[in-house]
Protein backbone atom coordinates (compact mmCIF):
# COMPACT_ATOMS: atom_id res chain seq x y z
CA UNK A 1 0.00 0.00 0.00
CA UNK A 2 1.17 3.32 -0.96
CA UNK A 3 -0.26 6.22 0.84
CA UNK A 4 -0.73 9.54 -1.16
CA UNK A 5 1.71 12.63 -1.24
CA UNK A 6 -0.01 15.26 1.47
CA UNK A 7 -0.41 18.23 -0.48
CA UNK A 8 0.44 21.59 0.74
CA UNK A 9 -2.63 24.21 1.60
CA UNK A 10 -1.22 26.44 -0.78
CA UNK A 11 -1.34 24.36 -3.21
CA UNK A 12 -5.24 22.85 -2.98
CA UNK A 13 -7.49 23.88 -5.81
CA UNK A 14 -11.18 24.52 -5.66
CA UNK A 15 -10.85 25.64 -2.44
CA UNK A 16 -13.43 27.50 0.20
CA UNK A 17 -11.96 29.76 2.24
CA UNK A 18 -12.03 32.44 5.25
CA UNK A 19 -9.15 34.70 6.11
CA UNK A 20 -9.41 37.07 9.30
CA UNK A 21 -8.57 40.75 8.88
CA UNK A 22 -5.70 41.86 10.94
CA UNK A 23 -6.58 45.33 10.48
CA UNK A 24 -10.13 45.41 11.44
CA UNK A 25 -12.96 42.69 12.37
CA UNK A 26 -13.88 41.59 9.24
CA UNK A 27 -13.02 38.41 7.16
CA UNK A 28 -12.48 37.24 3.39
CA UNK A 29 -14.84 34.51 2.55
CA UNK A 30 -14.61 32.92 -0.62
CA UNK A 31 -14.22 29.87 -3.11
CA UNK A 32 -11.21 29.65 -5.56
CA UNK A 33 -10.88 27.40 -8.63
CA UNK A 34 -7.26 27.77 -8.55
CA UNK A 35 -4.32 27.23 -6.46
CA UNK A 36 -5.32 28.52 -2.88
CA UNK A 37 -1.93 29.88 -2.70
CA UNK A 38 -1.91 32.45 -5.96
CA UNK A 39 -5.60 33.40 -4.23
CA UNK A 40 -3.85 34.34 -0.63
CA UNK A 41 -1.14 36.43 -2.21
CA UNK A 42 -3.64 38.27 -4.36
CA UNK A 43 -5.65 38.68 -0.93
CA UNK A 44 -2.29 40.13 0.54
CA UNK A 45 -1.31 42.49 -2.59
CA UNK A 46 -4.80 44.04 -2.22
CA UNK A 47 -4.97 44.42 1.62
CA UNK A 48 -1.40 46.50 0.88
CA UNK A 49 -2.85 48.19 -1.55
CA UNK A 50 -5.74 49.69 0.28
CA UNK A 51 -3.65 50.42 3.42
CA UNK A 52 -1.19 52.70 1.56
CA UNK A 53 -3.77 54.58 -0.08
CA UNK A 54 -4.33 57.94 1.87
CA UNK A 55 -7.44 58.42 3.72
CA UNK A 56 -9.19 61.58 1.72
CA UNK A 57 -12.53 62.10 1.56
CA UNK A 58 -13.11 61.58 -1.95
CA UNK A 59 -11.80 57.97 -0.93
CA UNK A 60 -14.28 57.32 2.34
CA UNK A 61 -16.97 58.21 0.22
CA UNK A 62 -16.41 55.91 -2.41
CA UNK A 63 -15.40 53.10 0.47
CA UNK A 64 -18.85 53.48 1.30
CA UNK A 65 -20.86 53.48 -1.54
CA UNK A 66 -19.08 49.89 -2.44
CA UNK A 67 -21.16 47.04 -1.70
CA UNK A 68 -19.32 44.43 0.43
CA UNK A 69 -19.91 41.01 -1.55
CA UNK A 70 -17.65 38.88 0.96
CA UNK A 71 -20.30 37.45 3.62
C-alpha cells in the first residue's frame, strides 16, 4: 500500500476559504478554482494596496458606496 503525497494548503485547488482581517474585524470569505496559494497572495497584494492609499474624503466616500460582496 502506498499512501498519497499530502499536499500543501497552498497548493489545494477549488478551495473555500475564510481569512481574518488583521486590520479590522472583518473576514475574506470565498471559493477559488485555482491554487489557494496564488488566491492568498492576491488577498495580501490588495490588503497593501488599500492600506497605503491615503485616507481623503473623496476615498471614504467611495469606500462606502461599495457594496461588500464577501459574507
Amino acid at each position: 500500500m502506498y499512501p498519497k503525497d499530502t499536499q500543501e494548503k497552498e497548493d489545494i485547488m477549488d478551495y473555500v476559504y475564510r481569512i481574518p482581517c488583521d486590520n479590522c474585524e472583518k473576514t475574506d470569505v470565498g471559493e477559488t478554482g485555482r491554487k489557494f496559494g496564488k488566491r492568498l497572495n492576491e488577498r495580501k497584494t490588495e490588503v497593501k494596496a488599500t492600506i497605503n492609499k491615503p485616507f481623503t474624503r473623496s476615498w471614504h466616500l467611495s469606500i462606502l458606496s461599495k457594496q461588500n460582496k464577501s459574507t
